[in-house]
N, C-alpha and C. Protein backbone atom coordinates (compact mmCIF):
# COMPACT_ATOMS: atom_id res chain seq x y z
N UNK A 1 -35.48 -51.13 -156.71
CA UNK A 1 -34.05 -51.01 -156.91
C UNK A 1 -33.69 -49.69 -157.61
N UNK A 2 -34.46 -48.96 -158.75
CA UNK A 2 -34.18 -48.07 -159.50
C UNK A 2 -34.33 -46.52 -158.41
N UNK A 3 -35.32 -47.02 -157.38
CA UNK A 3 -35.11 -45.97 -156.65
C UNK A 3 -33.90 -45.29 -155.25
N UNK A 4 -33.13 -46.77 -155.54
CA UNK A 4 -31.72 -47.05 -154.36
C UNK A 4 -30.67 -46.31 -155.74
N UNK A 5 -31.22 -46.84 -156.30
CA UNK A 5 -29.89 -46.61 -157.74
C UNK A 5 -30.04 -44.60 -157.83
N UNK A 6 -31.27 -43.80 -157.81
CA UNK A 6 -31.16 -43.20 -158.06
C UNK A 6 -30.76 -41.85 -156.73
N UNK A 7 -31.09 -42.55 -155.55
CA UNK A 7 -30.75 -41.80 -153.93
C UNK A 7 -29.15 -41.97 -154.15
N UNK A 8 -28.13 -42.81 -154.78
CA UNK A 8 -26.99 -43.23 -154.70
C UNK A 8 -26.64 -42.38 -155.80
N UNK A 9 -27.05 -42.43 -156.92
CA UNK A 9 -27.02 -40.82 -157.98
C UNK A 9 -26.97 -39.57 -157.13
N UNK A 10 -27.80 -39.38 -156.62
CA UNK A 10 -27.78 -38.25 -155.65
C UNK A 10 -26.78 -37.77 -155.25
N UNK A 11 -26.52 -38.56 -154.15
CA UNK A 11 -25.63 -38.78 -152.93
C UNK A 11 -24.03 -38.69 -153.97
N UNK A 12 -24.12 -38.79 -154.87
CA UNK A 12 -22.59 -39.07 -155.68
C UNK A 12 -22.85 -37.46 -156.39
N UNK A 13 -23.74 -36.83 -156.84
CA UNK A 13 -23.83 -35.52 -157.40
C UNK A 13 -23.55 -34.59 -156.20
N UNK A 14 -23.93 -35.00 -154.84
CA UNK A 14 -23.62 -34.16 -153.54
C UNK A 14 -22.26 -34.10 -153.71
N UNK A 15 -21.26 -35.27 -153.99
CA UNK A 15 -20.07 -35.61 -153.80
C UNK A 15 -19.47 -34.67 -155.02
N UNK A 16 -19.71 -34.48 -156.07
CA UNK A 16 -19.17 -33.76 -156.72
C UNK A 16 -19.32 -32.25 -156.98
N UNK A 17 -20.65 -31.81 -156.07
CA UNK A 17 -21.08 -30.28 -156.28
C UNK A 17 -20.10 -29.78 -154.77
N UNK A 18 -19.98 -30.43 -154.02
CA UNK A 18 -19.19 -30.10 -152.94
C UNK A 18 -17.43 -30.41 -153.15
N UNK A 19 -17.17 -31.29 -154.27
CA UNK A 19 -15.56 -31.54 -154.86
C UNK A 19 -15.61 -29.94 -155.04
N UNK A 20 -16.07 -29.71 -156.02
CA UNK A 20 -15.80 -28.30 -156.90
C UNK A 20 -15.37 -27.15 -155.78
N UNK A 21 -15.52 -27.36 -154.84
CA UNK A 21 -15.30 -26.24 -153.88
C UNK A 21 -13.62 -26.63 -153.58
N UNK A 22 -13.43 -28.08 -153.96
CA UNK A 22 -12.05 -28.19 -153.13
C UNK A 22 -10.74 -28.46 -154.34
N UNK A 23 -11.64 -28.12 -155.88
CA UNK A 23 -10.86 -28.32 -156.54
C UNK A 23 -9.54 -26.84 -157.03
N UNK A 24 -10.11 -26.21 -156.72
CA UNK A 24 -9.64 -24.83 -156.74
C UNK A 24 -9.87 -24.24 -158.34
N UNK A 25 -10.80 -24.54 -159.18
CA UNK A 25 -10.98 -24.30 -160.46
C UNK A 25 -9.95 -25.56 -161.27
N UNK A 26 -10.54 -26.71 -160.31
CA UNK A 26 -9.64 -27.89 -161.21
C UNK A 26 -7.71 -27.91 -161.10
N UNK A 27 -7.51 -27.04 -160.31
CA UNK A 27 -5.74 -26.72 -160.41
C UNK A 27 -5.33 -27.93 -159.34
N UNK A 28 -6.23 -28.37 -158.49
CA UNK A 28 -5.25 -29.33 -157.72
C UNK A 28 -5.84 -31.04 -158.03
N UNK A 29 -4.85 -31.81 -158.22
CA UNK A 29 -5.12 -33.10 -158.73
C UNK A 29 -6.65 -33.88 -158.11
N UNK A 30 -5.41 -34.39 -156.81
CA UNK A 30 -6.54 -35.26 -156.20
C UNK A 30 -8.10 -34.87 -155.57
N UNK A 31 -8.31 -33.40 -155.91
CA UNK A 31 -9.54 -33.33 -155.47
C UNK A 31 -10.41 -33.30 -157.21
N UNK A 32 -9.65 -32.80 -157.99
CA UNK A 32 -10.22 -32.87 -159.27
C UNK A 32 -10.55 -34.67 -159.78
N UNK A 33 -9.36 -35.66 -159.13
CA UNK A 33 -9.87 -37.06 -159.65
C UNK A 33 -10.64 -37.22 -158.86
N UNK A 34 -11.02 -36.69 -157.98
CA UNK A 34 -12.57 -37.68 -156.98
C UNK A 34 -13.79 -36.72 -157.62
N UNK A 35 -13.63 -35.24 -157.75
CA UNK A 35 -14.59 -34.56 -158.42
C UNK A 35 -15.05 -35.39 -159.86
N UNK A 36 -14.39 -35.43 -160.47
CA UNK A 36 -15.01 -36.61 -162.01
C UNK A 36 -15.13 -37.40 -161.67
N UNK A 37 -14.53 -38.43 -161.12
CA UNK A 37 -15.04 -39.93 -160.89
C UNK A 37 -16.59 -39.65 -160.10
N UNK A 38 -16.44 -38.52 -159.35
CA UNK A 38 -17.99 -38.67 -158.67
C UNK A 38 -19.38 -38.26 -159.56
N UNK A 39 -18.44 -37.60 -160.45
CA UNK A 39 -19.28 -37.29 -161.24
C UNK A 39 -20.18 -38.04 -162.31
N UNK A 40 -18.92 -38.74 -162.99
CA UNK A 40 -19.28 -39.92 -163.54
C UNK A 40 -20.45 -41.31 -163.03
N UNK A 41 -19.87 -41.50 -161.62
CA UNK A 41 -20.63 -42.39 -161.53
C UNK A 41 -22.20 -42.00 -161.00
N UNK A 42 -22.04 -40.49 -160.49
CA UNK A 42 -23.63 -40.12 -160.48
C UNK A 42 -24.67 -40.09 -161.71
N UNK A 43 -23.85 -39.96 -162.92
CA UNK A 43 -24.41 -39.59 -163.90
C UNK A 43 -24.71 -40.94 -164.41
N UNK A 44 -23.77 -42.08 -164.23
CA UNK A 44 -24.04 -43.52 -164.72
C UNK A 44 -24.96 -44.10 -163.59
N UNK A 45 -25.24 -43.77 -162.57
CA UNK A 45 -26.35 -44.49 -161.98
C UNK A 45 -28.03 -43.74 -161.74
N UNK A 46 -27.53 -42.42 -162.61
CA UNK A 46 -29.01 -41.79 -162.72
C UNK A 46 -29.82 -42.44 -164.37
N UNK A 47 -28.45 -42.93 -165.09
CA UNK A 47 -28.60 -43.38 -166.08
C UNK A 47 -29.30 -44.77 -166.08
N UNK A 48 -29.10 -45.77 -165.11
CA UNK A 48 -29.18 -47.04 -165.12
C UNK A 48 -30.89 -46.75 -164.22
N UNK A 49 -31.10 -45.81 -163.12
CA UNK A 49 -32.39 -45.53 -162.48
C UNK A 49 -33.38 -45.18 -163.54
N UNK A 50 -32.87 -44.48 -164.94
CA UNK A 50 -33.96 -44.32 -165.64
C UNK A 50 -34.35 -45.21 -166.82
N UNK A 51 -34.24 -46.03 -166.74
CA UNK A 51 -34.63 -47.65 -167.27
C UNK A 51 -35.65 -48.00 -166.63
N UNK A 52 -36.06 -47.51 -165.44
CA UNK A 52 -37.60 -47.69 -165.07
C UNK A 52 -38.08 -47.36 -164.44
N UNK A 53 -37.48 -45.69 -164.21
CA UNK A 53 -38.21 -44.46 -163.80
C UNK A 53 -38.28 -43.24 -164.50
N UNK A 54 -39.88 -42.97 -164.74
CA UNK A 54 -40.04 -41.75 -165.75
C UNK A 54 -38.95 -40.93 -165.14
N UNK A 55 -38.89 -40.54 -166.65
CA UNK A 55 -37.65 -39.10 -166.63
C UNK A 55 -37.69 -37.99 -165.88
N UNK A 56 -39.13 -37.07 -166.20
CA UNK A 56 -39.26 -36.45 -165.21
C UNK A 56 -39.23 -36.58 -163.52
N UNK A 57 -39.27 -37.50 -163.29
CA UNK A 57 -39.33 -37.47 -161.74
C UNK A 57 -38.12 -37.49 -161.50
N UNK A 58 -37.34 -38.82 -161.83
CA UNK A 58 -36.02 -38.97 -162.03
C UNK A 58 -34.97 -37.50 -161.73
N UNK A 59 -34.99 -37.04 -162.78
CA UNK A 59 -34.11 -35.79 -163.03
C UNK A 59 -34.41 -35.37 -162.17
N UNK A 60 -36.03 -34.50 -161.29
CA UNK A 60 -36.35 -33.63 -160.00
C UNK A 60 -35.44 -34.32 -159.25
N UNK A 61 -35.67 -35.48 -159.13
CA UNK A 61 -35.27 -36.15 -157.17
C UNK A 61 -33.94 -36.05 -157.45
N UNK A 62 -33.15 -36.33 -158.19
CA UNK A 62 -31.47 -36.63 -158.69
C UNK A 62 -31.04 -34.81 -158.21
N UNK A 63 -31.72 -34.11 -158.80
CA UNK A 63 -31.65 -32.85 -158.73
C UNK A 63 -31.76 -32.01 -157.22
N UNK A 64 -32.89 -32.71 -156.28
CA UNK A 64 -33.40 -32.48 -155.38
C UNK A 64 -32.61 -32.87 -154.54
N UNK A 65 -32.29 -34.25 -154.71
CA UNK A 65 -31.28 -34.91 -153.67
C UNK A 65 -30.12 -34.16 -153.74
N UNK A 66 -29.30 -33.48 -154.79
CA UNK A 66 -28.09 -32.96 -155.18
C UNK A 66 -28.10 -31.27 -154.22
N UNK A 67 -28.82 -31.20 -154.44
CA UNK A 67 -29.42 -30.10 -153.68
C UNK A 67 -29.94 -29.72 -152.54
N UNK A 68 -30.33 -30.46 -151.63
CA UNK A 68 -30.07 -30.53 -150.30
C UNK A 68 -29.41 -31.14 -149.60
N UNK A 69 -28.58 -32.15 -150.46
CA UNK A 69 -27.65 -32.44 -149.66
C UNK A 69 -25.94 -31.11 -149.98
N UNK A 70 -26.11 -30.45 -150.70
CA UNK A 70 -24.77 -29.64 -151.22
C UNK A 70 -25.67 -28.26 -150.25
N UNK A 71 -26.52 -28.26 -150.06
CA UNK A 71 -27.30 -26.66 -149.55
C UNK A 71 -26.88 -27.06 -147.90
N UNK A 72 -26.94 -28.51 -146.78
CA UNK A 72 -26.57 -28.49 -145.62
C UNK A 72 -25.14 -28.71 -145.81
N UNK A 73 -24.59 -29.24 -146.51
CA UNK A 73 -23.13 -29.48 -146.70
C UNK A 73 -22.50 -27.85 -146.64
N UNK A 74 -22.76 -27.12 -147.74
CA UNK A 74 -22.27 -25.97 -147.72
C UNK A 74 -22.92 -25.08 -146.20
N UNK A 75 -23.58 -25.76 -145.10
CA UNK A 75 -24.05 -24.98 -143.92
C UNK A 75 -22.48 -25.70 -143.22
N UNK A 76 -22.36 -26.90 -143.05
CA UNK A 76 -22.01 -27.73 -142.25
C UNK A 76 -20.31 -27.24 -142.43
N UNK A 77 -19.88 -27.23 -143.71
CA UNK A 77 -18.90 -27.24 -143.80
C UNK A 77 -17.96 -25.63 -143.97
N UNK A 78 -18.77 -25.02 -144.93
CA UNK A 78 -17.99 -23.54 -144.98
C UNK A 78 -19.09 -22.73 -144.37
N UNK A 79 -19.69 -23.12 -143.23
CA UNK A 79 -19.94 -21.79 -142.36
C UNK A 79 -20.96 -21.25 -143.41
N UNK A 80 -21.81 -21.71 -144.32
CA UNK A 80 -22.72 -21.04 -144.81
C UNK A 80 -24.10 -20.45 -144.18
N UNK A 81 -24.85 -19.46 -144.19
CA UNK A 81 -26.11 -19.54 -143.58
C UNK A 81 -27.04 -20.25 -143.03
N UNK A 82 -27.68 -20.30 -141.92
CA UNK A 82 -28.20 -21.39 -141.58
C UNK A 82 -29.93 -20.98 -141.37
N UNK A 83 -29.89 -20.15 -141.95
CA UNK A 83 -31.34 -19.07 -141.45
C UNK A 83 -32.90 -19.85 -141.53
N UNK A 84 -33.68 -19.59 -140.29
CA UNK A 84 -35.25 -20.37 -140.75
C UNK A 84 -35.43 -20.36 -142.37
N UNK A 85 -35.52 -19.07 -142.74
CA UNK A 85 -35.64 -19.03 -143.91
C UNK A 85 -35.34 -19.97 -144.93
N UNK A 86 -34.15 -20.08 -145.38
CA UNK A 86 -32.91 -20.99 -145.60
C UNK A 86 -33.54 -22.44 -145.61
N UNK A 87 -33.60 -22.79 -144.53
CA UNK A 87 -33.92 -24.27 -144.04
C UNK A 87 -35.45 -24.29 -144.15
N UNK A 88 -36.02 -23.81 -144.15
CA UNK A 88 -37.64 -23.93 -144.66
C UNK A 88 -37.81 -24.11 -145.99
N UNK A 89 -37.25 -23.69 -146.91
CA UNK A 89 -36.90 -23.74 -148.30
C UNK A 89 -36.02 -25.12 -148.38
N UNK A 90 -35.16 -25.46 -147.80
CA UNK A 90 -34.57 -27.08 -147.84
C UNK A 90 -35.69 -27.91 -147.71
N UNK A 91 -36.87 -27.48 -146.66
CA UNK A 91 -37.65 -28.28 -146.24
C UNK A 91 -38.69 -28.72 -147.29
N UNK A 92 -39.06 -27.76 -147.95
CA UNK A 92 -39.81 -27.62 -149.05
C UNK A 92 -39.41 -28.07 -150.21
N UNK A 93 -37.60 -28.25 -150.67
CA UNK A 93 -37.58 -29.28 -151.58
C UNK A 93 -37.62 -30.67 -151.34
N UNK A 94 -37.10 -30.68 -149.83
CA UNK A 94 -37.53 -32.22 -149.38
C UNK A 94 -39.29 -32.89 -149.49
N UNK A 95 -39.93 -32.06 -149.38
CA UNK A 95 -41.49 -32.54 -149.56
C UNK A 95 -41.45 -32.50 -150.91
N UNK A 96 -41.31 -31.79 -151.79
CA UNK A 96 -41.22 -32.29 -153.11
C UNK A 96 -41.01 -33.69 -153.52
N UNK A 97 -39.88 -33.55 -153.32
CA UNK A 97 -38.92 -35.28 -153.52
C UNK A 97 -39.80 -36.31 -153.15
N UNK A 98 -40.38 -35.82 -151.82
CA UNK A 98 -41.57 -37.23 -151.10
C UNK A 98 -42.63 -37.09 -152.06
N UNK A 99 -43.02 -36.31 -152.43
CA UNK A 99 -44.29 -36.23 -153.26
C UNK A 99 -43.99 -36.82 -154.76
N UNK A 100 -42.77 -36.65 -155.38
CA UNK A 100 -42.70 -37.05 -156.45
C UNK A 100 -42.63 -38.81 -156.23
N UNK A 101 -42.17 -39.08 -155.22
CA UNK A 101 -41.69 -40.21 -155.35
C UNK A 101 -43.31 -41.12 -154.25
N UNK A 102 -43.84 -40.17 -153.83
CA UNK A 102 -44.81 -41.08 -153.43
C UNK A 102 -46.01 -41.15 -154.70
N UNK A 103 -45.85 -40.47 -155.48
CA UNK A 103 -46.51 -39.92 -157.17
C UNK A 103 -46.17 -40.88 -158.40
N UNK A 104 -44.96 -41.52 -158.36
CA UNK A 104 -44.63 -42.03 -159.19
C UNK A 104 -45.19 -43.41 -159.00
């Protein structure tokens, strides 16, 4: 369960590293209330995942997950780079994540 709790941390830190793009430096409301609330609850369910998952791993994958999912988001959505390069390096934090979590 702590490891659903903490992919859903993730997935809610994606939600808020990709708000920030639509908040305009916080000036427009409703993208700033979904930016905190997403924030919040990523941070309260990375909180509740580490009750019985070491910290270190925890934080990587929370981190990892936040991070490739905001690295294709920012491809998908504003036309960011999409280069082998680029995506070989996504690929490589994704084997991380498997390794930590097949490690733990």
């Amino acid at each position: 369960m702590a490891w659903i709790l903490l992919l859903a941390a993730g997935l809610f830190e994606v939600g808020w590293a990709v708000g920030l793009k639509f908040t305009d430096g916080f000036t427009r409301l409703w993208p700033s209330l979904g930016t905190l609330c997403s924030m919040i609850v990523s941070l309260g369910l990375l909180g509740l995942a580490l009750r019985s998952l070491p910290l270190g791993t925890a934080y990587a994958v929370w981190t990892g997950v936040g991070t490739v999912g905001t690295a294709l988001l920012g491809i998908a959505l504003f036309a960011e780079p999409a280069t082998a390069a680029r995506l070989g390096c996504i690929a490589l934090i994704v084997a991380g994540i498997a390794g930590l979590k097949l490690l733990a």
